[in-house]
N, C-alpha and C. Protein backbone atom coordinates (compact mmCIF):
# COMPACT_ATOMS: atom_id res chain seq x y z
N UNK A 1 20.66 24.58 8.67
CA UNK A 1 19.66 23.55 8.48
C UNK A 1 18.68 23.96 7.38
N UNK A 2 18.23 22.87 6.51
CA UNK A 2 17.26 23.20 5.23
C UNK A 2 15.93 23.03 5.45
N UNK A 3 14.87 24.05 5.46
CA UNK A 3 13.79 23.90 5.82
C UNK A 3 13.08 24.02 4.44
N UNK A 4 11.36 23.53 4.69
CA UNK A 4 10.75 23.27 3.59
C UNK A 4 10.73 24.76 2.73
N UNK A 5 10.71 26.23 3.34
CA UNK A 5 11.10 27.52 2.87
C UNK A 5 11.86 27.54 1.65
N UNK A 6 13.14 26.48 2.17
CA UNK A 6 14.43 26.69 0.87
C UNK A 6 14.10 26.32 -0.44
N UNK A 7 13.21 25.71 -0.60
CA UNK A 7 12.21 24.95 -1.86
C UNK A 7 11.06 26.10 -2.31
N UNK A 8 11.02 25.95 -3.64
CA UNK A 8 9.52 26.73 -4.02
C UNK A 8 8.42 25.49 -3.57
N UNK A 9 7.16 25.91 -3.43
CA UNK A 9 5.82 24.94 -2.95
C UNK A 9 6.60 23.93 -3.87
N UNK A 10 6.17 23.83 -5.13
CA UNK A 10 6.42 22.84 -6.24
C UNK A 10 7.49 22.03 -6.12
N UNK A 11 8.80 22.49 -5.64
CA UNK A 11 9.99 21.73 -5.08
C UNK A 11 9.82 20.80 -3.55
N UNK A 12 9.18 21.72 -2.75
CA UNK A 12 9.02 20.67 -1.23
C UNK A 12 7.68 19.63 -1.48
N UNK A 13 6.72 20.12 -2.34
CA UNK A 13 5.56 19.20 -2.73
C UNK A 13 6.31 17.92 -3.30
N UNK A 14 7.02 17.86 -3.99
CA UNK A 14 7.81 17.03 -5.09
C UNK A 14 8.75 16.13 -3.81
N UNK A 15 9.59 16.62 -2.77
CA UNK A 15 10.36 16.18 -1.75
C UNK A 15 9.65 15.58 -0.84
N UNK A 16 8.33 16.47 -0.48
CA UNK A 16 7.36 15.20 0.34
C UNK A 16 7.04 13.93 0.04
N UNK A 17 6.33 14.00 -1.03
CA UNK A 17 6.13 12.92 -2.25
C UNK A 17 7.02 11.81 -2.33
N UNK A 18 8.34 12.10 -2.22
CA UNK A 18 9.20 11.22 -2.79
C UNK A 18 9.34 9.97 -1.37
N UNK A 19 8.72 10.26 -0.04
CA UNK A 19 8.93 8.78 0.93
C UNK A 19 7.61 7.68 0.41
N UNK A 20 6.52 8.63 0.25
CA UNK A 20 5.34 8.10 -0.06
C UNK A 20 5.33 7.40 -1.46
N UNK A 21 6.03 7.90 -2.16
CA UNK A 21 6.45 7.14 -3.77
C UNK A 21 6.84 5.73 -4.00
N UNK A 22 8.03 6.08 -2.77
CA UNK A 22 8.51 4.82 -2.06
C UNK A 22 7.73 3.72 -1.75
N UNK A 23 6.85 4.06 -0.41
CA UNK A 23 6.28 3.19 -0.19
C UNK A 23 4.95 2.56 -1.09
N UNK A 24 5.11 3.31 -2.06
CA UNK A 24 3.55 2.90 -3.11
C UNK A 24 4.12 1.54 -3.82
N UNK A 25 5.71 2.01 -4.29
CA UNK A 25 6.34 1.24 -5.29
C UNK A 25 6.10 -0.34 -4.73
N UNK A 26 6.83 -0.49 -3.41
CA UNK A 26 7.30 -1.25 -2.37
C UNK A 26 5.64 -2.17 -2.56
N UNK A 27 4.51 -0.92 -2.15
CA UNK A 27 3.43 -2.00 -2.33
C UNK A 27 2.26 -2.76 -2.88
N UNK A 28 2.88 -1.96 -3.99
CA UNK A 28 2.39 -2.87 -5.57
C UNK A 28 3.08 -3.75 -6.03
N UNK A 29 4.51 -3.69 -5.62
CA UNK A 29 5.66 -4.84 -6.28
C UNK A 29 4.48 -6.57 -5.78
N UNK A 30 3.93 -6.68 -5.20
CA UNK A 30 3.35 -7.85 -4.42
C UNK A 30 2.10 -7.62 -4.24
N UNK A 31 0.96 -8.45 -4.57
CA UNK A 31 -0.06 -8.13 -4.00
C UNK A 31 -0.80 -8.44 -2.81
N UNK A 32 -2.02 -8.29 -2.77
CA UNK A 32 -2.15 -8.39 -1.39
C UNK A 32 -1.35 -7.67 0.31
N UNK A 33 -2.60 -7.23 1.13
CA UNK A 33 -2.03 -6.59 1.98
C UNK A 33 -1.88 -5.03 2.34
N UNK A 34 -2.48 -4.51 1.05
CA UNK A 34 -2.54 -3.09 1.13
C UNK A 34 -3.13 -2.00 2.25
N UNK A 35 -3.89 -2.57 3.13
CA UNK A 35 -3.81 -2.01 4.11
C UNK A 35 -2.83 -1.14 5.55
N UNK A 36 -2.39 -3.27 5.15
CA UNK A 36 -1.13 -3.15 6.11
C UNK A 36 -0.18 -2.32 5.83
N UNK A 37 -0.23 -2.10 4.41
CA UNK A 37 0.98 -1.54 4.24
C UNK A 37 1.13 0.21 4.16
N UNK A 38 0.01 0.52 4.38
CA UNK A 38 0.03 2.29 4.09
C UNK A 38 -0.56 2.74 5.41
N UNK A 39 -0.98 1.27 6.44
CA UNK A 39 -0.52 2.16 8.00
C UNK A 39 0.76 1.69 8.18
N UNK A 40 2.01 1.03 7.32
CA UNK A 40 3.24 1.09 7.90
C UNK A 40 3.77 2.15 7.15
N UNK A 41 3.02 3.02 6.43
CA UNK A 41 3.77 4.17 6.09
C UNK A 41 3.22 4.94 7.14
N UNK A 42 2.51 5.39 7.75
CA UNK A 42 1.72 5.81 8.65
C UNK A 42 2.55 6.06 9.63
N UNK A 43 2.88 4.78 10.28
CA UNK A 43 3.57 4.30 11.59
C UNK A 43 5.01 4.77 10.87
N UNK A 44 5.12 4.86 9.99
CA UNK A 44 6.79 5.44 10.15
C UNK A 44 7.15 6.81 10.10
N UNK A 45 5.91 7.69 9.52
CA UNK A 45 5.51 8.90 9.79
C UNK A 45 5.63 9.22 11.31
N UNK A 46 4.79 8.38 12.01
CA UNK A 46 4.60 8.75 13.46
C UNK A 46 6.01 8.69 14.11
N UNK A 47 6.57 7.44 13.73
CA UNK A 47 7.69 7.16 14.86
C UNK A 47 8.69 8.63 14.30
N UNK A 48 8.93 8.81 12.72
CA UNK A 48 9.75 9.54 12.82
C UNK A 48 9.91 10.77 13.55
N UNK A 49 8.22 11.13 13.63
CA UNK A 49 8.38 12.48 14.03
C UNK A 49 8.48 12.67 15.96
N UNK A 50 8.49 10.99 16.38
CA UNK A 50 9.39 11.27 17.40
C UNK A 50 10.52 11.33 18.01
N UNK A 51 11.69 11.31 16.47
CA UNK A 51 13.12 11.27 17.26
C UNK A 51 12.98 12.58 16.13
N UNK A 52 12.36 13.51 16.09
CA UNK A 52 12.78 14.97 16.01
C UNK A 52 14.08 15.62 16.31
N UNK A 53 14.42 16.14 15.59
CA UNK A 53 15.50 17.11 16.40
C UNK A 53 16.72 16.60 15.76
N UNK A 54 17.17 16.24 14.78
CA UNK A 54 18.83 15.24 14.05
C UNK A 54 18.39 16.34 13.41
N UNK A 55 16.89 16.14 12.08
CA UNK A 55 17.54 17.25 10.91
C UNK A 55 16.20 17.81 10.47
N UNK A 56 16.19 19.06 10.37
CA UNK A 56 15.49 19.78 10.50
C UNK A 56 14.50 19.94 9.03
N UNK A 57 15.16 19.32 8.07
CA UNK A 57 14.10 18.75 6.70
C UNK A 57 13.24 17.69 6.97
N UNK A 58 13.86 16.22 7.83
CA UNK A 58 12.79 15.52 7.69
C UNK A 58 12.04 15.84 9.21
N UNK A 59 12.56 16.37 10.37
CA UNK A 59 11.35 17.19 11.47
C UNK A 59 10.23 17.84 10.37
N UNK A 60 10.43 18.83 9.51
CA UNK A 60 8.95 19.20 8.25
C UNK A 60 8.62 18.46 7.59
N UNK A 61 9.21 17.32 7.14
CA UNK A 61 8.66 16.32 6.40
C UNK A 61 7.76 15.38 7.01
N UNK A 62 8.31 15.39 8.31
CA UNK A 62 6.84 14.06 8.37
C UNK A 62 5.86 15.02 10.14
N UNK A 63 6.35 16.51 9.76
CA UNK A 63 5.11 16.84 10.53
C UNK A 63 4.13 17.11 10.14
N UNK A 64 4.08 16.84 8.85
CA UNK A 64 2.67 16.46 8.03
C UNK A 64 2.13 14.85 8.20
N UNK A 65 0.88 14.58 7.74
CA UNK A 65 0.48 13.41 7.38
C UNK A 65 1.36 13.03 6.09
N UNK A 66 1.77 12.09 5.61
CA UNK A 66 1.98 11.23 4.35
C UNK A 66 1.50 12.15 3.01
N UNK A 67 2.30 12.82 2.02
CA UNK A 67 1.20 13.05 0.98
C UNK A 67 1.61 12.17 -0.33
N UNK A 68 0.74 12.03 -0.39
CA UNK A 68 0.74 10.64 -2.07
C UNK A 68 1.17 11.62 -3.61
N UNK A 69 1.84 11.09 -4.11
CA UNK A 69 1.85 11.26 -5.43
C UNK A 69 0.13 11.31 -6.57
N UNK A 70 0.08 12.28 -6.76
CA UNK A 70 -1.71 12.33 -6.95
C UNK A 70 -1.54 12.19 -8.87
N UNK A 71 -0.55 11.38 -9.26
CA UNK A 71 -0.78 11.19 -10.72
C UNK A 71 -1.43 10.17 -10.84
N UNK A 72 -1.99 9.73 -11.96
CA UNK A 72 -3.09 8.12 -12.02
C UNK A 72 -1.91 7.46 -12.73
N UNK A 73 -1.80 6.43 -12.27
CA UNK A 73 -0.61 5.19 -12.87
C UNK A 73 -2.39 4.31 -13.43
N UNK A 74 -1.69 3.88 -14.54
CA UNK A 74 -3.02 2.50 -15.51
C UNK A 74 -2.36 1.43 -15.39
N UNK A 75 -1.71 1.42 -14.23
CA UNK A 75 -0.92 0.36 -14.05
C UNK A 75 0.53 -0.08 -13.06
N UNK A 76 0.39 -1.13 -12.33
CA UNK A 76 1.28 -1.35 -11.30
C UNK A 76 2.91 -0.66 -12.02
N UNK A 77 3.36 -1.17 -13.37
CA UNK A 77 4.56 -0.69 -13.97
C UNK A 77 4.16 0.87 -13.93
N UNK A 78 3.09 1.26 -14.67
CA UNK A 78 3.25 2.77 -14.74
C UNK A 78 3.66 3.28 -13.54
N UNK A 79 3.21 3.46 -12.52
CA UNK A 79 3.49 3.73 -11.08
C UNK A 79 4.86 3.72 -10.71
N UNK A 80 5.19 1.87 -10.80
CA UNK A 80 6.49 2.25 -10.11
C UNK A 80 7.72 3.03 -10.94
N UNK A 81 7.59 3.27 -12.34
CA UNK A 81 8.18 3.67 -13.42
C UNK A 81 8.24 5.67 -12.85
N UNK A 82 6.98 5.71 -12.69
CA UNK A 82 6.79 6.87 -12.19
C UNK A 82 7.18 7.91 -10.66
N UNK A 83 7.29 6.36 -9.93
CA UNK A 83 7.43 6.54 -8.96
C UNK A 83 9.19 6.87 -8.43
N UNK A 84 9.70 5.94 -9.26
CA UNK A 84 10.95 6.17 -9.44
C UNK A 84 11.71 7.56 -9.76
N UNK A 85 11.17 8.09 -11.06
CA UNK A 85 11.42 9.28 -11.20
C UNK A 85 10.71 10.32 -10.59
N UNK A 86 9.98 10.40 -9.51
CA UNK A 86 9.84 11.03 -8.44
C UNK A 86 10.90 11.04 -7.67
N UNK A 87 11.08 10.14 -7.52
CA UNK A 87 12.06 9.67 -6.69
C UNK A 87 13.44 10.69 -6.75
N UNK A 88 13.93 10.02 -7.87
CA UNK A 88 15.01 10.60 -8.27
C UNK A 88 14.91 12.61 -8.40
N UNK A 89 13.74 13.01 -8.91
CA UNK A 89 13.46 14.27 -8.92
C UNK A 89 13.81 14.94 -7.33
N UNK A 90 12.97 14.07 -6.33
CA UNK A 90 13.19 14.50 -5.16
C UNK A 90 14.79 14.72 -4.16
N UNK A 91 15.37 13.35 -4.57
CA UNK A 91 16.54 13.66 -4.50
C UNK A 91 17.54 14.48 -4.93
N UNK A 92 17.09 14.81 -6.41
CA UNK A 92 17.94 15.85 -6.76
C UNK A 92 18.22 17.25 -6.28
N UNK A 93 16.70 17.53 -6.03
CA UNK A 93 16.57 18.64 -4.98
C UNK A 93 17.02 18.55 -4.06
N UNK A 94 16.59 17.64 -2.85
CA UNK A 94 17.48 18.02 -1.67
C UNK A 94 18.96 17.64 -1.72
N UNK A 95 19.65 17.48 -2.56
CA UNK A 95 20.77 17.05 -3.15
C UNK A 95 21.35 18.72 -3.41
N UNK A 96 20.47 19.20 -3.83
CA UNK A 96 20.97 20.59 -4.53
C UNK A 96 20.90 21.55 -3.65
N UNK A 97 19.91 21.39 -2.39
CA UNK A 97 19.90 22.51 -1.63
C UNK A 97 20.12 22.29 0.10
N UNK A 98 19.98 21.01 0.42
CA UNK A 98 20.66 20.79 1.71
C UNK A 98 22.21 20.01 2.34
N UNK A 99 22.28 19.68 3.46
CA UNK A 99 23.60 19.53 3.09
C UNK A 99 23.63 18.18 3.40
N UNK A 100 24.85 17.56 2.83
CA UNK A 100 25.40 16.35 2.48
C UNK A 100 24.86 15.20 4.08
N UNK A 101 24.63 15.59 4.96
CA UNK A 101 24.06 14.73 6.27
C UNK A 101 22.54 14.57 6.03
N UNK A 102 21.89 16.08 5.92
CA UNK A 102 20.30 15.92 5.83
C UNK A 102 19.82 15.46 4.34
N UNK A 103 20.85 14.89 3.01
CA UNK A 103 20.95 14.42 2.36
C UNK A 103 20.60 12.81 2.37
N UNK A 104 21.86 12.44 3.74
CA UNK A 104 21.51 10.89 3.84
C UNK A 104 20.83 10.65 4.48
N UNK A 105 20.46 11.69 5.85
CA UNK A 105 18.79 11.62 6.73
C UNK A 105 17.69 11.23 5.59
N UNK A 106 17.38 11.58 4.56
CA UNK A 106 16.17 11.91 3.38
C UNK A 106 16.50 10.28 2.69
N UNK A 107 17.36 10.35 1.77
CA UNK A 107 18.03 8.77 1.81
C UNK A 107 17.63 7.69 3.08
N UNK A 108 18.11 7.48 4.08
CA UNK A 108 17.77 7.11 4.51
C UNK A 108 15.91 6.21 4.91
N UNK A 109 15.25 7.54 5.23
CA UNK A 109 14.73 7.57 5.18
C UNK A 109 13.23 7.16 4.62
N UNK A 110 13.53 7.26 3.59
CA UNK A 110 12.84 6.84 1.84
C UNK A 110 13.16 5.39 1.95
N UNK A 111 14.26 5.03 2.33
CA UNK A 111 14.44 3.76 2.18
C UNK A 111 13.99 2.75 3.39
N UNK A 112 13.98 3.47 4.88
CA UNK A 112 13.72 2.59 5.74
C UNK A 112 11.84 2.79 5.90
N UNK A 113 11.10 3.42 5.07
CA UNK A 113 9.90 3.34 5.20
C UNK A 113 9.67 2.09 3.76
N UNK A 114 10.20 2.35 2.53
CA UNK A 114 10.28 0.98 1.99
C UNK A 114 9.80 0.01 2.26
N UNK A 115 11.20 -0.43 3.27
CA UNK A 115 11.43 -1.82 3.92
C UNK A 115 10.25 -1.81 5.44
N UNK A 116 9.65 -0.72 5.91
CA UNK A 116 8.48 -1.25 6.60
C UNK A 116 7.16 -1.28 5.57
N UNK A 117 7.34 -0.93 4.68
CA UNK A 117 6.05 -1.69 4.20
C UNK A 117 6.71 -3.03 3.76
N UNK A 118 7.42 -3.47 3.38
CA UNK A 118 7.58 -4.78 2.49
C UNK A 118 7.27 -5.21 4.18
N UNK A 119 7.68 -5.16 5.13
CA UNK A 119 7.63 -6.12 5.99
C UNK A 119 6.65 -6.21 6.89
N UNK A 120 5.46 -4.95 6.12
CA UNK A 120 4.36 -4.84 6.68
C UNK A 120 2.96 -6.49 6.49
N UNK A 121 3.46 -7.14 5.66
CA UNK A 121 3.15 -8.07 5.70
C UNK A 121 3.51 -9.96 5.23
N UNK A 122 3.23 -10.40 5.78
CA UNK A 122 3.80 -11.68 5.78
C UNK A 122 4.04 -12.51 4.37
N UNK A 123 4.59 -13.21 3.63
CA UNK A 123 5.11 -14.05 2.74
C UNK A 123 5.43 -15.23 2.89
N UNK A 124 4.20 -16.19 3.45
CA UNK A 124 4.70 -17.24 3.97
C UNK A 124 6.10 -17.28 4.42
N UNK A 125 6.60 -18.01 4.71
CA UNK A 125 7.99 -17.91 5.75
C UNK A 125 8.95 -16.72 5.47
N UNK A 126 8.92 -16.36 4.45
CA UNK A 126 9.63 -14.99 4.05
C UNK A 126 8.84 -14.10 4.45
N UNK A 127 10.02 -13.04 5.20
CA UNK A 127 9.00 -11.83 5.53
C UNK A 127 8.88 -10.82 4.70
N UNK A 128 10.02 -10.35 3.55
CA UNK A 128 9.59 -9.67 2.52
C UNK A 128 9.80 -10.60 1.01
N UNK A 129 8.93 -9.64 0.34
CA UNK A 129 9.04 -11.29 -0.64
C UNK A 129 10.38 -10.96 -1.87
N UNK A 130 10.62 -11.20 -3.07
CA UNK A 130 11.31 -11.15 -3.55
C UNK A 130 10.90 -9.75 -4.76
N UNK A 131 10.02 -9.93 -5.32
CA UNK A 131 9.23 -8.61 -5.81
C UNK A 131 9.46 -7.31 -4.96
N UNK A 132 9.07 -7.38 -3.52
CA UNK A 132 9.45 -6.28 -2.82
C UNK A 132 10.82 -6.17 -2.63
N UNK A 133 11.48 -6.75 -2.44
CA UNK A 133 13.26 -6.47 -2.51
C UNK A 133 13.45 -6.11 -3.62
N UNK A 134 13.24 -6.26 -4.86
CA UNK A 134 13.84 -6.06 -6.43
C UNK A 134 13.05 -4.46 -6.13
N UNK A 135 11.98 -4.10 -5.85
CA UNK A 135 11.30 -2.80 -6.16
C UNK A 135 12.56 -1.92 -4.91
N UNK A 136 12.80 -2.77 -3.72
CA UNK A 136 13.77 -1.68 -2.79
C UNK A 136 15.06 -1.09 -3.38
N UNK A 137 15.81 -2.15 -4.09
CA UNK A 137 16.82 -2.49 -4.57
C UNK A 137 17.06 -1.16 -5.82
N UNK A 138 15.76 -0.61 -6.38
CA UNK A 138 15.13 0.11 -7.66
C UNK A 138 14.98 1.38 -6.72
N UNK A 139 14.54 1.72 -5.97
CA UNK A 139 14.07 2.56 -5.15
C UNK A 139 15.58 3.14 -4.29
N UNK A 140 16.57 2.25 -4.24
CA UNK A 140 18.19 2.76 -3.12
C UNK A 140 18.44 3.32 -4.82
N UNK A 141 18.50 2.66 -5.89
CA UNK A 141 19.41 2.82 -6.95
C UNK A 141 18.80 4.32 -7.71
N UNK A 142 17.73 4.60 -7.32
CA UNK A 142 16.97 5.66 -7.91
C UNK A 142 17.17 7.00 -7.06
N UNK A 143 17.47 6.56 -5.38
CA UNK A 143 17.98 7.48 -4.42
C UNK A 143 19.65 7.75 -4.63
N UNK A 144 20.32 7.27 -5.56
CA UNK A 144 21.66 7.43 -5.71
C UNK A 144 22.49 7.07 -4.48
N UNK A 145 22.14 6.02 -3.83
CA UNK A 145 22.42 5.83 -2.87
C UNK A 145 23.24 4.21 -2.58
């Protein structure tokens, strides 16, 4: 099992980063709602860290709080532009050093906190809007997934 150890700081800092990247992308694609949407990163932090015990990267990953990508975006594109190649950075790593299951746990992952923020708030009759699907859609394709 790959623990945050197998990484230099700078490598697991970069792997934390990359769910929270996610969900930044997810909630700038749309405005309005920003609240809602970074306690549904919150709440997916929490829930994850109660089915503990599958894989032992994301058990360290979300027994932390959430940590944000701390670069300044001047702009919703800069961000998600940025956010992306976080993204992809992060994957590469645990790509390179864990194994092919706690691979798609991390995948996973990244992606189903995404889709609770897009659905962290309402879109008139749509529950995620179309902006937030095109940013998910950017976000699976950036996870190589």
């Amino acid at each position: 099992m790959t623990k945050s150890t197998d990484f230099t700081p700078e490598e697991w800092e970069i792997v934390r980063e990359g769910p929270t990247s996610a969900g930044m992308i997810v909630s700038t694609a749309q405005r309005g709602g920003s609240f809602r949407e970074v306690f549904a990163m919150a709440k997916a932090y929490t829930e994850a860290r109660k089915e503990h015990g599958d894989s032992e990267l994301l058990d360290e990953l979300v027994s932390h709080k959430p940590e944000l990508d701390k670069t300044k975006a001047h702009s919703p594109e800069e961000l998600k532009q940025h956010g992306l190649q976080h993204i992809r950075e992060a994957v590469s790593l645990v790509e390179q050093k864990a194994s092919a299951e706690e691979l798609g746990d991390y995948r996973r992952f990244v992606v189903s906190l995404a889709e609770r923020v897009a659905g962290a708030k309402s879109e008139g009759d749509k529950q995620v809007s179309d902006a937030e699907s095109a940013a998910i859609a950017e976000i699976t394709q950036a996870l190589g997934a």
